[in-house]
C-alpha atoms as a PDB file:
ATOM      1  CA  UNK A   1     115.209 158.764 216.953  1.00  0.00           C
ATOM      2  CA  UNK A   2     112.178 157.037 214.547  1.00  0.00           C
ATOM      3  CA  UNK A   3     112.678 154.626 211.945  1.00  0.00           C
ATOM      4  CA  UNK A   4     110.189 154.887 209.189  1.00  0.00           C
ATOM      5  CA  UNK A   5     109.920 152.603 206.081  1.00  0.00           C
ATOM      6  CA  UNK A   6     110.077 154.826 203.003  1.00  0.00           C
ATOM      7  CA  UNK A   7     109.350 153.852 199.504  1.00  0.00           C
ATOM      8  CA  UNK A   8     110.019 155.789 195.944  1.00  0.00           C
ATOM      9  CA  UNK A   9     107.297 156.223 193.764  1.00  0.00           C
ATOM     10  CA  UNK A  10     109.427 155.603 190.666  1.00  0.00           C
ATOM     11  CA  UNK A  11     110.042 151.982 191.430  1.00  0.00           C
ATOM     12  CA  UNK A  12     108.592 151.093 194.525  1.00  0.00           C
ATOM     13  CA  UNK A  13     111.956 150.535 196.345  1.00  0.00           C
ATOM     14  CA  UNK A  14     111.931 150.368 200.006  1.00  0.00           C
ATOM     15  CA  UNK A  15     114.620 151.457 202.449  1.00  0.00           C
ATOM     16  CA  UNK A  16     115.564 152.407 206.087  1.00  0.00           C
ATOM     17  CA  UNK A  17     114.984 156.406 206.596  1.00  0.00           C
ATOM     18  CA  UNK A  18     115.871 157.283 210.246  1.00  0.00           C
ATOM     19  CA  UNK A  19     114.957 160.854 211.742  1.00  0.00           C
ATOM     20  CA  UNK A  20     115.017 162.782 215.078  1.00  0.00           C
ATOM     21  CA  UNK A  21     110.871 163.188 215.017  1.00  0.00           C
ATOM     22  CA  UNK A  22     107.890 162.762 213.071  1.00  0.00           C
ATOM     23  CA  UNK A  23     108.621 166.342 212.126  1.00  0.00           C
ATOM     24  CA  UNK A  24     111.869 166.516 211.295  1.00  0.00           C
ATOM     25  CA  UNK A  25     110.585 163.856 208.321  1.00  0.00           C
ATOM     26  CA  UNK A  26     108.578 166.290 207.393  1.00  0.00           C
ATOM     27  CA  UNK A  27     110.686 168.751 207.136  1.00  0.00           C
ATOM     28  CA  UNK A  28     113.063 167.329 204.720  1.00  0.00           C
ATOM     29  CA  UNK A  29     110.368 165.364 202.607  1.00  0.00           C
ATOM     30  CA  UNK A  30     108.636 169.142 202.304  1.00  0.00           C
ATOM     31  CA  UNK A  31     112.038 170.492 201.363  1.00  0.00           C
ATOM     32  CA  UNK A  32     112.983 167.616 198.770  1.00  0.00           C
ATOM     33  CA  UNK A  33     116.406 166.246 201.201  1.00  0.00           C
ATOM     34  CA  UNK A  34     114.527 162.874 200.457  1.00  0.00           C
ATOM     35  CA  UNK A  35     116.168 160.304 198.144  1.00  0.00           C
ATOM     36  CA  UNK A  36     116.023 156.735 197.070  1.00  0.00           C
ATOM     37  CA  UNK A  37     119.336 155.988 197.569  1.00  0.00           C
ATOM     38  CA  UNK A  38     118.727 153.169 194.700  1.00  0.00           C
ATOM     39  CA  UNK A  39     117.256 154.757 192.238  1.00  0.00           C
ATOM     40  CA  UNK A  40     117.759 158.696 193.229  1.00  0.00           C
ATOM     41  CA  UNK A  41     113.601 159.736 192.831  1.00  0.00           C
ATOM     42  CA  UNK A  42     112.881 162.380 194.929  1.00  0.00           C
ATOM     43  CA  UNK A  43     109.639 161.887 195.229  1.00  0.00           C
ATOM     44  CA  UNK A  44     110.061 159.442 198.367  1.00  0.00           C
ATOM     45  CA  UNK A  45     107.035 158.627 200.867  1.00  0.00           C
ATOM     46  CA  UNK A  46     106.675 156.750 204.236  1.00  0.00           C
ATOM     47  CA  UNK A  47     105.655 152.740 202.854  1.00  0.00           C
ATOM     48  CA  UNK A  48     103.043 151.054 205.113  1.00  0.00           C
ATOM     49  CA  UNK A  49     104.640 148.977 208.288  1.00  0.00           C
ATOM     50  CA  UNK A  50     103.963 146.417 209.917  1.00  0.00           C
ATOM     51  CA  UNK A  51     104.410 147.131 214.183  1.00  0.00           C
ATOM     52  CA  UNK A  52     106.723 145.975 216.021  1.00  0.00           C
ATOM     53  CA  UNK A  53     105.439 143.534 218.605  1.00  0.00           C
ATOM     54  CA  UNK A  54     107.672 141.904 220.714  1.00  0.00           C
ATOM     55  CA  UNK A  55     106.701 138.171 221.767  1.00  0.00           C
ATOM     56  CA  UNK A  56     106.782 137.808 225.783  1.00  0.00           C
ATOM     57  CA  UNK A  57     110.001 136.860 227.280  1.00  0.00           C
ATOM     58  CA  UNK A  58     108.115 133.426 228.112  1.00  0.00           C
ATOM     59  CA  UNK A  59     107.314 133.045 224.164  1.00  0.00           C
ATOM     60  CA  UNK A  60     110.042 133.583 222.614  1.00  0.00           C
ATOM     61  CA  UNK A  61     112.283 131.324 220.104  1.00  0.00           C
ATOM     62  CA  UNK A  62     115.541 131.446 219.861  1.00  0.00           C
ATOM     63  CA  UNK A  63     117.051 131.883 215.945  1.00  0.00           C
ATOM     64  CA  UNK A  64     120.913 131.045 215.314  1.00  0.00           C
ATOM     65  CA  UNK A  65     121.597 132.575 211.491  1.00  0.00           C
ATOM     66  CA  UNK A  66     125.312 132.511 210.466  1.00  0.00           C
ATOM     67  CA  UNK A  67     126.879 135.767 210.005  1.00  0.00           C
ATOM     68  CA  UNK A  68     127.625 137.476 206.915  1.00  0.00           C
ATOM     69  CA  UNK A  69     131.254 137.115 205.406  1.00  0.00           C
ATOM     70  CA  UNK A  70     133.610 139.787 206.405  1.00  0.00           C
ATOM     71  CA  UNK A  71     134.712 142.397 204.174  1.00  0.00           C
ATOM     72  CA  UNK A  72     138.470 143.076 203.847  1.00  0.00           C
ATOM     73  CA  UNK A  73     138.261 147.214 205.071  1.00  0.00           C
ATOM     74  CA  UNK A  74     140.282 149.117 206.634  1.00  0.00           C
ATOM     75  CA  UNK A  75     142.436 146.769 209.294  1.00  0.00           C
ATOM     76  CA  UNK A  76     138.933 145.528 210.341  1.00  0.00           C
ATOM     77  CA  UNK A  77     136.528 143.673 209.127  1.00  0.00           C
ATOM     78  CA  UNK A  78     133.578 145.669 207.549  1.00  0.00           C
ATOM     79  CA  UNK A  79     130.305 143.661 207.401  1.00  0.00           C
ATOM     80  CA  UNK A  80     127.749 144.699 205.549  1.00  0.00           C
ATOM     81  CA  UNK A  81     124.109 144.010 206.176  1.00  0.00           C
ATOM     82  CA  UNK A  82     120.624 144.524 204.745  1.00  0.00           C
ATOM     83  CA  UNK A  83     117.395 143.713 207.072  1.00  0.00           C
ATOM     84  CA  UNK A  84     114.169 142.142 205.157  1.00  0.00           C
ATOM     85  CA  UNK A  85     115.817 142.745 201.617  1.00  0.00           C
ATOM     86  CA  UNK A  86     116.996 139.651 199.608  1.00  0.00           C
ATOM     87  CA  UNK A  87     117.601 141.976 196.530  1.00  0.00           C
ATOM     88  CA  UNK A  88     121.091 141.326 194.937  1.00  0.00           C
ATOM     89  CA  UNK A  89     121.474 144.434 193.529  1.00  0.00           C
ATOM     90  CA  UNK A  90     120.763 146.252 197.105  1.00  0.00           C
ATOM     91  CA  UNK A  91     123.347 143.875 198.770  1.00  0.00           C
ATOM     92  CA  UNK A  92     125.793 144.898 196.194  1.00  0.00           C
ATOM     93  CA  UNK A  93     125.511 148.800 196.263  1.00  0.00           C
ATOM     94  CA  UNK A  94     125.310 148.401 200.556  1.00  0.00           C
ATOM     95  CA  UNK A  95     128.344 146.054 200.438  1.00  0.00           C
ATOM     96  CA  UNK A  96     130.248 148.959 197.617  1.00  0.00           C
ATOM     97  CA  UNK A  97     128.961 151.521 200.131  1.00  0.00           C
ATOM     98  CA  UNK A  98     130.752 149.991 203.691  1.00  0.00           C
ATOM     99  CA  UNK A  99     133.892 149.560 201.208  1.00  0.00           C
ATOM    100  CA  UNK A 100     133.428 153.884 200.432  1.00  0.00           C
ATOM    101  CA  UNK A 101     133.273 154.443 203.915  1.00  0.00           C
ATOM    102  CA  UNK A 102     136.737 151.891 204.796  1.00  0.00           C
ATOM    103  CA  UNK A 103     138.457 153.421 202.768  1.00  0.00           C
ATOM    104  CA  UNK A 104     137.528 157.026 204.004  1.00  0.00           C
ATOM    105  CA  UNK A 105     138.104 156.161 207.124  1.00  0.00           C
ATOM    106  CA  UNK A 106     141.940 155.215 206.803  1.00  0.00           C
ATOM    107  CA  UNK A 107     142.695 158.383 206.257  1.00  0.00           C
ATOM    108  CA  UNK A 108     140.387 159.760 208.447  1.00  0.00           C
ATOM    109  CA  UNK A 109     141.407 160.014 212.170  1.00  0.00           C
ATOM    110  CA  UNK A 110     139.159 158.613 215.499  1.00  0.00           C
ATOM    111  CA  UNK A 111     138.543 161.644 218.226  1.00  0.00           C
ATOM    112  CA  UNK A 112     135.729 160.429 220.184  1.00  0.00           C
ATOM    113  CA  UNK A 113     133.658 162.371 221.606  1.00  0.00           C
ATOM    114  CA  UNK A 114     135.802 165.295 221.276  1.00  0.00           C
ATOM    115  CA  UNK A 115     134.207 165.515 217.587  1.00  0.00           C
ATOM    116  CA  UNK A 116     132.284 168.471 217.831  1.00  0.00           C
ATOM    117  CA  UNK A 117     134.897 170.641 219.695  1.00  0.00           C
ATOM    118  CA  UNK A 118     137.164 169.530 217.051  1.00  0.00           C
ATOM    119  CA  UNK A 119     135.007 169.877 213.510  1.00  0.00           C
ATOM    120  CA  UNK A 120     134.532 173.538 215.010  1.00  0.00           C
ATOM    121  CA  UNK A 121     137.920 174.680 215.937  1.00  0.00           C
ATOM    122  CA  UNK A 122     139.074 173.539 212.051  1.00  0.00           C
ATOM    123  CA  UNK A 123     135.971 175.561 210.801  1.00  0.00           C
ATOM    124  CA  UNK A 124     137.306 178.358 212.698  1.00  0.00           C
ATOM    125  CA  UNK A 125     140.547 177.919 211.615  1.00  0.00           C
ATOM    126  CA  UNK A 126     141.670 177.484 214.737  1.00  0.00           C
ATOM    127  CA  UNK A 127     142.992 174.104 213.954  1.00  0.00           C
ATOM    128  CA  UNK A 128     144.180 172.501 211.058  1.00  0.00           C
ATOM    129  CA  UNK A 129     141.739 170.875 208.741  1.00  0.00           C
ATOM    130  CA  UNK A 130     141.865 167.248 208.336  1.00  0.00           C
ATOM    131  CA  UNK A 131     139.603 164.275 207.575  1.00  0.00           C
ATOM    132  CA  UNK A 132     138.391 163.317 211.216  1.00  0.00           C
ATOM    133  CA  UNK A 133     135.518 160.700 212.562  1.00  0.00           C
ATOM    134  CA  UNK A 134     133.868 160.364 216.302  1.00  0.00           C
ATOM    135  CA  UNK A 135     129.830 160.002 217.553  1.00  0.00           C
ATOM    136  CA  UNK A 136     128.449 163.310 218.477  1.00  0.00           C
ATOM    137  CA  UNK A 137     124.791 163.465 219.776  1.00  0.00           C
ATOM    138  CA  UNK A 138     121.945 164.476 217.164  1.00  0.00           C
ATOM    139  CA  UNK A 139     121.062 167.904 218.466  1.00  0.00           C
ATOM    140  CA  UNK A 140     124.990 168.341 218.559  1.00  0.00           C
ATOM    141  CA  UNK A 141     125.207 167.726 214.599  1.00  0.00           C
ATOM    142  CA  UNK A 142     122.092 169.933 213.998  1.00  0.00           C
ATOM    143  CA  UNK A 143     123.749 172.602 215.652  1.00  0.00           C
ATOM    144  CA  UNK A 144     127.218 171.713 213.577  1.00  0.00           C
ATOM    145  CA  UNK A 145     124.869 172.110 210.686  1.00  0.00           C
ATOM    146  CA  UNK A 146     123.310 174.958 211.694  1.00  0.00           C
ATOM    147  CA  UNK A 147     126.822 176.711 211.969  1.00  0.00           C
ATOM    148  CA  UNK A 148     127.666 176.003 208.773  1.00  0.00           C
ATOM    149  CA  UNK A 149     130.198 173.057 209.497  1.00  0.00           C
ATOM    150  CA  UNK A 150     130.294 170.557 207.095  1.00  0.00           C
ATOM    151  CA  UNK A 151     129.795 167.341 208.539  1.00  0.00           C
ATOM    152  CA  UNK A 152     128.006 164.005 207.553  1.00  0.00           C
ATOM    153  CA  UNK A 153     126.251 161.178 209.152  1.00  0.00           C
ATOM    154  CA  UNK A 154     128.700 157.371 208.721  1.00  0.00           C
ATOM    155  CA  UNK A 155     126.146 155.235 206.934  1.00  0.00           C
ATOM    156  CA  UNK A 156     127.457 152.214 209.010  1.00  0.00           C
ATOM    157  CA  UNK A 157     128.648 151.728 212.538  1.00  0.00           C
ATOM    158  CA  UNK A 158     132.277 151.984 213.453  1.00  0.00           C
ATOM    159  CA  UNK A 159     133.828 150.591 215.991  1.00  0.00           C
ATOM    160  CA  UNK A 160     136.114 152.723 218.146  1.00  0.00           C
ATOM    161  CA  UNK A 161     140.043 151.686 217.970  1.00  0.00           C
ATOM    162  CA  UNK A 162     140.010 151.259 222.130  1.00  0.00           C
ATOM    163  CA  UNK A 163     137.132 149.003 221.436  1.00  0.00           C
ATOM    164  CA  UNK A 164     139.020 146.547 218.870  1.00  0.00           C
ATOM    165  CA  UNK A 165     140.007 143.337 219.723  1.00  0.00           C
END
């Protein structure tokens, strides 16, 4: 996976775009699947970045920061974040979007990383369709994709139930 910085030419808004390969940004910037998720332009292009440069393990400096508020979500606590971006507005819209996804998620069921075997087999109609969430690798979702299976990515981590406190 590559993280580029991408910025819309409407309004200048940055954001987070993360892709398999150089290429596969291409791809979808050539085929117009790029999107400011603020503002909706389409006309969306890698901003300039700064490298990342880690200090030697001898140099480095320690930074406590207190941890964002927890969201009420789905029996869990939800909370959302936004790296480099002190933009109310953003914070809002990211904090409305981990709510979206809560809420999905309660009536979606956890099935690991039996998720591709299952998403297929209810395509197929070889098991009953239902809302269901689990990590699958990214060549694994191309392929799901590919087949015609509609899937799509979580925009924020989740925590699997064995893995709750």
């Amino acid at each position: 996976m590559i993280v580029f910085d991408l910025q819309c030419a409407q309004a200048g808004h940055r954001f987070e775009g993360w892709f398999a390969s150089s290429d596969d940004y291409e791809q979808q910037r050539t085929r117009g699947l790029l999107q400011c998720p603020v503002c909706g332009d389409g006309d969306v292009g890698k901003a300039v970045m700064a490298p990342a440069v880690g200090a030697k393990s001898n140099q480095r400096v320690s930074v406590v920061r207190a941890a964002p508020e927890p969201v009420e979500g789905a029996g869990q606590a939800v909370v959302p974040m936004s790296a480099g971006n002190d933009n109310p507005r953003l914070q809002e819209l990211m904090q409305a979007l981990a709510h979206a996804q809560a809420d999905a998620l309660k009536k979606s069921e956890w099935v690991g990383r039996g998720f591709a075997d299952r998403a297929r087999a209810m395509h197929y109609g070889e098991e009953e369709a239902k809302p269901i969430h689990g990590p699958v690798a990214a060549d694994e979702a191309r392929s799901l994709i590919e087949e015609g299976v509609e899937v799509a990515p979580l925009l924020f981590p989740v925590v699997p139930p064995e893995a709750q406190n």
